[in-house]
N, C-alpha and C. Protein backbone atom coordinates (compact mmCIF):
# COMPACT_ATOMS: atom_id res chain seq x y z
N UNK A 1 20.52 119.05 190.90
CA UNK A 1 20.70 120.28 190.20
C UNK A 1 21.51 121.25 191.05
N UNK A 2 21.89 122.14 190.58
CA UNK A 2 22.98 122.79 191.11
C UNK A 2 22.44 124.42 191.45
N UNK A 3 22.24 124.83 192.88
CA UNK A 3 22.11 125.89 192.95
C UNK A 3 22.33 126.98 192.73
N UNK A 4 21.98 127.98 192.52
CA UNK A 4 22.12 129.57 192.44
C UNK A 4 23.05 129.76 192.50
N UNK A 5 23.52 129.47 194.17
CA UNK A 5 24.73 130.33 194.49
C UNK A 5 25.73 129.71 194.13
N UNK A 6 26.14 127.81 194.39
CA UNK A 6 27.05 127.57 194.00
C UNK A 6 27.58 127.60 192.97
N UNK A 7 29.26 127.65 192.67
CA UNK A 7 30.18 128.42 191.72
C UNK A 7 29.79 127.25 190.53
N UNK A 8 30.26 128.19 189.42
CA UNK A 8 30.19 127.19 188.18
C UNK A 8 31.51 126.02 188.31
N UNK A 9 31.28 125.00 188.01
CA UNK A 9 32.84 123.76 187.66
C UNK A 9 33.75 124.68 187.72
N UNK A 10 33.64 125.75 186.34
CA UNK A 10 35.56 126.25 185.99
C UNK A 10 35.75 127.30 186.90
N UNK A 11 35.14 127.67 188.22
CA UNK A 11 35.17 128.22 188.79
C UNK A 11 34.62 129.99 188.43
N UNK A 12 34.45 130.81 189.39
CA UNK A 12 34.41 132.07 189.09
C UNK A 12 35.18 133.03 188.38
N UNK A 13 34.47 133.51 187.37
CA UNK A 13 35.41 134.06 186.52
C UNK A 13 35.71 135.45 186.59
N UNK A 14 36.86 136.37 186.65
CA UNK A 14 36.88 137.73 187.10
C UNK A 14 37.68 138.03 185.72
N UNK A 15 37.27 139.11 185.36
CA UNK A 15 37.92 139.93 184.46
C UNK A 15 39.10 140.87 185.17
N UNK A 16 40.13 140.84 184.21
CA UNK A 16 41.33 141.76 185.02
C UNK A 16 40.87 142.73 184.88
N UNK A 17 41.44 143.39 185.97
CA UNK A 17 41.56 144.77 185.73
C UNK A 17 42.38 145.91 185.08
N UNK A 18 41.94 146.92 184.41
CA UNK A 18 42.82 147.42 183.64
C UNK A 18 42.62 149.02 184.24
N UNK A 19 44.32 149.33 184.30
CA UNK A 19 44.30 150.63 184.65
C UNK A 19 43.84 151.61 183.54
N UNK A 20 43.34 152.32 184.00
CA UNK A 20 42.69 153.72 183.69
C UNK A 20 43.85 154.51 183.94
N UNK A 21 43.77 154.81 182.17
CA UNK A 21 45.08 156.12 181.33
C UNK A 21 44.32 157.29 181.23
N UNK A 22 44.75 158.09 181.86
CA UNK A 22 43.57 159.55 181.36
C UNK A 22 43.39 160.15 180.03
N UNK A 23 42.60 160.83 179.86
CA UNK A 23 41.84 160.66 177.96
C UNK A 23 43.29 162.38 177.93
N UNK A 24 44.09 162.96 178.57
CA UNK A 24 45.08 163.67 178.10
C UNK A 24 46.00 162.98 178.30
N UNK A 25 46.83 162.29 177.81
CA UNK A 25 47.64 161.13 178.04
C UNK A 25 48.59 161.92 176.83
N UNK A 26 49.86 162.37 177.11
CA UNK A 26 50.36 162.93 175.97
C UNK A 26 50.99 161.84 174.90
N UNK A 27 50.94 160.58 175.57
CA UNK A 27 51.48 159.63 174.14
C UNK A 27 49.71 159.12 173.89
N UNK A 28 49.58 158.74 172.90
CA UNK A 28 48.48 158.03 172.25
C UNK A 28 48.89 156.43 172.70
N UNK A 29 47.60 156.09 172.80
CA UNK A 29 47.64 154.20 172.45
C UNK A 29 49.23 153.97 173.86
N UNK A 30 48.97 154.58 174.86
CA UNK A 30 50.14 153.99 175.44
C UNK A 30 50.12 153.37 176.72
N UNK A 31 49.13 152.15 176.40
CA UNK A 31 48.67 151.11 177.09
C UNK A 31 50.22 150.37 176.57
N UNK A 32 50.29 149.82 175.77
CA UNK A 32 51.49 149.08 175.54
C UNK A 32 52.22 149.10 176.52
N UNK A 33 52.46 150.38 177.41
CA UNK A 33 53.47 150.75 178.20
C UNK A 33 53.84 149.93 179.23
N UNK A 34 52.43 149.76 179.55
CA UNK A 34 52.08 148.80 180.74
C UNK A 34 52.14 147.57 181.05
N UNK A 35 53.45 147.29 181.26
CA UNK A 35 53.74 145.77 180.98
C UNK A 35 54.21 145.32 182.42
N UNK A 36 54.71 143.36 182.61
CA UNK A 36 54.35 143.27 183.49
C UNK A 36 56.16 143.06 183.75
N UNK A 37 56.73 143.16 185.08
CA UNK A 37 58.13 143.11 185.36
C UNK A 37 58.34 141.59 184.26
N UNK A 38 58.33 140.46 184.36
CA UNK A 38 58.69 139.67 183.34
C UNK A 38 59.50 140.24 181.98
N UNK A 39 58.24 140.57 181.55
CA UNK A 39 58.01 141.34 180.24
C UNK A 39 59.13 142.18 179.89
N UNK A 40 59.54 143.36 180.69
CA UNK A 40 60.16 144.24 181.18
C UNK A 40 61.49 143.32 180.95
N UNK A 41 61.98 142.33 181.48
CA UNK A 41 63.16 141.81 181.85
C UNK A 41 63.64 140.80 180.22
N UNK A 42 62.42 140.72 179.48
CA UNK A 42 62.89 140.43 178.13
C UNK A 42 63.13 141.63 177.07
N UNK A 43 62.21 142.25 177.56
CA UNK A 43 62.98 144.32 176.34
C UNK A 43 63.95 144.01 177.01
N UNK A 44 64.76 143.88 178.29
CA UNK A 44 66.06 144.40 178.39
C UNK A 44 66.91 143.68 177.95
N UNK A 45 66.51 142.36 177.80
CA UNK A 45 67.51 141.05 177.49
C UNK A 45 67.44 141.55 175.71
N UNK A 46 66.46 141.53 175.50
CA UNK A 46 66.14 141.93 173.59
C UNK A 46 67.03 143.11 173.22
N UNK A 47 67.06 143.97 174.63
CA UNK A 47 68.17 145.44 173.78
C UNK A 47 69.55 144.81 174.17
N UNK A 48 69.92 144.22 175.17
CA UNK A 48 70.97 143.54 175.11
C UNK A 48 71.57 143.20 174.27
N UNK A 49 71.07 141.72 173.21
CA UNK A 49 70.84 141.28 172.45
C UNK A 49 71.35 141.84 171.37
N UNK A 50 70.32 143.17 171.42
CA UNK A 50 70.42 143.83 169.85
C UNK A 50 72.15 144.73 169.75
N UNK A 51 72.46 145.27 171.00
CA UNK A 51 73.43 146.20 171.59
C UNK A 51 74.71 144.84 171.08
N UNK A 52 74.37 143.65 171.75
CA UNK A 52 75.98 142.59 171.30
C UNK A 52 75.91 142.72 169.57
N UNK A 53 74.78 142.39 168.86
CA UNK A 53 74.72 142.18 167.92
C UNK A 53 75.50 143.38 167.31
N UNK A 54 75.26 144.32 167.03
CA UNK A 54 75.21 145.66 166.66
C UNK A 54 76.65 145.99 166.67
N UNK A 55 77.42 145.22 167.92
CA UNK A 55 78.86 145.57 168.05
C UNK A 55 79.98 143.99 167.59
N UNK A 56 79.20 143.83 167.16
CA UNK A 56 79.80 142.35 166.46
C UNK A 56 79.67 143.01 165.02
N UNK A 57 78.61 143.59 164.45
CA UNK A 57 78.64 143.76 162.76
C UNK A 57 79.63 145.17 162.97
N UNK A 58 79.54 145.51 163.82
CA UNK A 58 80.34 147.26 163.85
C UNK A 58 82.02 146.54 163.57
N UNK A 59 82.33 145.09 164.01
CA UNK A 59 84.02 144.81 164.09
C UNK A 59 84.14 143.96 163.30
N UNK A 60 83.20 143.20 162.34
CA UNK A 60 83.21 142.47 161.07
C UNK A 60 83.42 143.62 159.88
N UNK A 61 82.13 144.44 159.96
CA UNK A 61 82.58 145.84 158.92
C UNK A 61 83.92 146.48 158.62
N UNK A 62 84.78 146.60 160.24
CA UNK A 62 85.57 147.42 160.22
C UNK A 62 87.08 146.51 159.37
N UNK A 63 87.10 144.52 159.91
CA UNK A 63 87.85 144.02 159.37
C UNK A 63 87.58 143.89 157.97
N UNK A 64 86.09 143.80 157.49
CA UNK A 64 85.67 143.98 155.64
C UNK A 64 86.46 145.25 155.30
N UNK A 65 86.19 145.61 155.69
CA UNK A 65 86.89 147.18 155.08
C UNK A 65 88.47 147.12 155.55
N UNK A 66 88.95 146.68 155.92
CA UNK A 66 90.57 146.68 156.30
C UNK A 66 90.85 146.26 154.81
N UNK A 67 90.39 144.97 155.02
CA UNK A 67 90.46 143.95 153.83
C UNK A 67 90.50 144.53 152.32
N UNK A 68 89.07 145.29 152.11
CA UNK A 68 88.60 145.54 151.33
C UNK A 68 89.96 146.90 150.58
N UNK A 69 90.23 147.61 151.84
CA UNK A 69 91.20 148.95 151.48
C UNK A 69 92.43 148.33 150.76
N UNK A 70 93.04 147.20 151.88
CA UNK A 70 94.39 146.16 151.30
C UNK A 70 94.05 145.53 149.68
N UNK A 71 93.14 145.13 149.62
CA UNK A 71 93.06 144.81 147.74
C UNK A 71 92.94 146.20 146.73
N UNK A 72 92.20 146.94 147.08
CA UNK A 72 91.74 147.99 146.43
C UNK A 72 93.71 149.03 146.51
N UNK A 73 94.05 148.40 147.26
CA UNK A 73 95.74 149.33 147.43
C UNK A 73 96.66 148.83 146.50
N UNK A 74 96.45 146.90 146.65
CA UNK A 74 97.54 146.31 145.87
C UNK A 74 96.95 146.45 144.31
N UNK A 75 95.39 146.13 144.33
CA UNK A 75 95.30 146.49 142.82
C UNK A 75 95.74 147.82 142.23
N UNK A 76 95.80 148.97 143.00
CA UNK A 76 96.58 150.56 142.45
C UNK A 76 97.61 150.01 141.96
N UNK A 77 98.47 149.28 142.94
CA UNK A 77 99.85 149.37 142.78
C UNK A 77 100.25 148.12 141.80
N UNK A 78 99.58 147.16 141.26
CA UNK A 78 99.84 146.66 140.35
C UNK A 78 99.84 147.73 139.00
N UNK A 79 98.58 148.10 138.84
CA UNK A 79 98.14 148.87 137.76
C UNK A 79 99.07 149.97 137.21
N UNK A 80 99.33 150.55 138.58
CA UNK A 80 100.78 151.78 138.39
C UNK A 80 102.07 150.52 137.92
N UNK A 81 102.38 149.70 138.51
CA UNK A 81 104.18 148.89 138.09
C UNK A 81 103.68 148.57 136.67
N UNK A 82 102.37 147.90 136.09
CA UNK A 82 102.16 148.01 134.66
C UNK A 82 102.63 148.94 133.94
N UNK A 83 101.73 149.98 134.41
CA UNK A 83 101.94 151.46 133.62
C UNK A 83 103.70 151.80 133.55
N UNK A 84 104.54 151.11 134.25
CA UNK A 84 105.79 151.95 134.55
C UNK A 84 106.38 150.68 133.81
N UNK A 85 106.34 149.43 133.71
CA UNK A 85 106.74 148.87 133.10
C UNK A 85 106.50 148.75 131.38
N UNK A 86 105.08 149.17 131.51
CA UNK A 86 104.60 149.20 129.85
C UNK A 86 105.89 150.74 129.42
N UNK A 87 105.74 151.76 130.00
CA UNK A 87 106.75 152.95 130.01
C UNK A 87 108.04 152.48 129.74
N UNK A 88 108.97 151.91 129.96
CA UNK A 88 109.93 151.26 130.36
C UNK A 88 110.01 150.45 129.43
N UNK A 89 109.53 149.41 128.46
CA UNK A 89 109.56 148.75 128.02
C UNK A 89 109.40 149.39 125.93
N UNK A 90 108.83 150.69 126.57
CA UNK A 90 108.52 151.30 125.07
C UNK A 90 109.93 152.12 124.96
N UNK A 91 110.51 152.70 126.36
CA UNK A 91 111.46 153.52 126.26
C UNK A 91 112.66 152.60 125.64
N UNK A 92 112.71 151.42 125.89
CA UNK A 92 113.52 150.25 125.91
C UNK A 92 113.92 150.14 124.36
N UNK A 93 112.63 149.94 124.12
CA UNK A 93 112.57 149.58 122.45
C UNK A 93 112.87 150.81 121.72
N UNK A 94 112.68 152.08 122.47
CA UNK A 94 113.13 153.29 121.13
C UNK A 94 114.79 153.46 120.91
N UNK A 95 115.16 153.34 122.30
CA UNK A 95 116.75 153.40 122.26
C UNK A 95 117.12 152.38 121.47
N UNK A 96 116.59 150.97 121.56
CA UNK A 96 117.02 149.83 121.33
C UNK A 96 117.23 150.36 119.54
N UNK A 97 116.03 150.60 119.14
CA UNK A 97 115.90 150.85 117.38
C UNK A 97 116.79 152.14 117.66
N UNK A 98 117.08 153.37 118.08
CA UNK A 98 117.88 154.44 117.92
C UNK A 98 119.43 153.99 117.64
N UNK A 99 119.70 153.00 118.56
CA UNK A 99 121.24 152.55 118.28
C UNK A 99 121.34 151.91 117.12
N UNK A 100 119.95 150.74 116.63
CA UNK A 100 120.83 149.98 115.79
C UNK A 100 120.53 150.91 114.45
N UNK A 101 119.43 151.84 114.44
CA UNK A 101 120.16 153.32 113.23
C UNK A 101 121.46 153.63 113.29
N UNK A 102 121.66 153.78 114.51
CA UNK A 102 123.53 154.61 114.08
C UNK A 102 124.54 153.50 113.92
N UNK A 103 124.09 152.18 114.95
CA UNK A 103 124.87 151.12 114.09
C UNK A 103 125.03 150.66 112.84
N UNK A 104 123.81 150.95 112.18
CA UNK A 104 123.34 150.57 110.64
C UNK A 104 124.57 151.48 109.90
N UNK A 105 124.45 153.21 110.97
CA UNK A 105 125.19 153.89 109.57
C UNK A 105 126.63 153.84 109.57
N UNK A 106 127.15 153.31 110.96
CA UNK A 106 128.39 153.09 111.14
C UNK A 106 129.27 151.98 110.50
N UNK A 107 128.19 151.12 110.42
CA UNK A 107 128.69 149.90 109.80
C UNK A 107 128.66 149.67 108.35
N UNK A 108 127.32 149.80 107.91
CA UNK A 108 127.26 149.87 105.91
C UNK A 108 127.95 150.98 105.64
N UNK A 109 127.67 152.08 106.34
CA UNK A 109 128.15 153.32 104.96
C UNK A 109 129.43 153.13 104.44
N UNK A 110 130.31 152.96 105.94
CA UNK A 110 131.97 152.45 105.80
C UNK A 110 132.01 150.96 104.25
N UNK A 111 131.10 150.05 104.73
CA UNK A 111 131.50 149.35 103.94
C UNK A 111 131.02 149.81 102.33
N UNK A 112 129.69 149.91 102.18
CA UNK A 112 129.28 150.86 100.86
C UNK A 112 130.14 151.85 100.54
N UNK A 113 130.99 152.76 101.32
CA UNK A 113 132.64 152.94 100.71
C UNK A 113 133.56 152.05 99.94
N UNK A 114 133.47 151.55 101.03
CA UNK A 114 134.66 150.19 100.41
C UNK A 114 134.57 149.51 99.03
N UNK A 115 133.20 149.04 99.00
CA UNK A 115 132.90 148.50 97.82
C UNK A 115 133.00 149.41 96.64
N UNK A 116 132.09 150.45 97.03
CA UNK A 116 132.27 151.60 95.78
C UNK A 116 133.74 151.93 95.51
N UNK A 117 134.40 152.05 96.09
CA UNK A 117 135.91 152.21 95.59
C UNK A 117 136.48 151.39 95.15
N UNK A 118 136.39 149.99 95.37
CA UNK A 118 136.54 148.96 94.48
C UNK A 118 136.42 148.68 93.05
C-alpha cells in the first residue's frame, strides 16, 4: 500500500496561478489581456494577415472599378452615337422626301403642261 506521503502515479498536481486584476480595473473582464508571449506572436501574425488581406481587396476593388468605369463609359458612348445616328438618319429621310417633293413638282407639272396643251 502506498503511503501518505508518497506522490500520487500522475504526480503532484498544482493549480496555476492566476494574477490578481484589481476589482477597479478600468476595462471589465480584462483577463483576456493576459496572454502568454506565444499567443502574443499569433495576434501579430493574425493582424498581419488581416493588414495583407485588406490591401489585396483595397487593389482588386480599385481594378473592379477601373473596369467597371471603362464599360459604364463605352456603354454612354454607344447610347449617345445611337442617339446621333437615329438623329441623322431621320434628318436624312426628311431632306430625302423634301427633294423628291420639289422633284415631283419640277418634273410632272412641266409635263401635265405638256399634255394639257396637247
Amino acid at each position: 500500500m502506498a503511503s501518505k506521503n508518497s506522490p500520487s502515479p500522475k504526480g503532484p498536481e498544482k493549480t496555476p496561478e492566476k494574477r490578481q486584476i484589481p476589482n477597479n480595473s478600468p476595462i471589465p473582464n480584462s483577463s483576456h489581456r493576459l496572454k502568454s508571449p506565444k499567443s502574443l506572436t499569433d495576434v501579430k501574425r493574425r493582424v498581419r494577415d488581416c493588414c495583407v488581406s485588406l490591401h489585396e481587396y483595397i487593389q482588386k476593388w480599385e481594378r473592379l472599378n477601373d473596369i467597371g468605369i471603362n464599360v459604364a463609359t463605352k456603354l454612354t458612348n454607344l447610347n449617345i452615337q445611337k442617339q446621333l445616328v437615329s438623329v441623322a438618319t431621320n434628318t436624312f429621310f426628311r431632306v430625302l422626301k423634301h427633294l423628291q417633293n420639289k422633284l415631283k413638282r419640277c418634273i410632272y407639272l412641266p409635263l401635265k403642261l405638256v399634255f394639257l396643251q396637247v
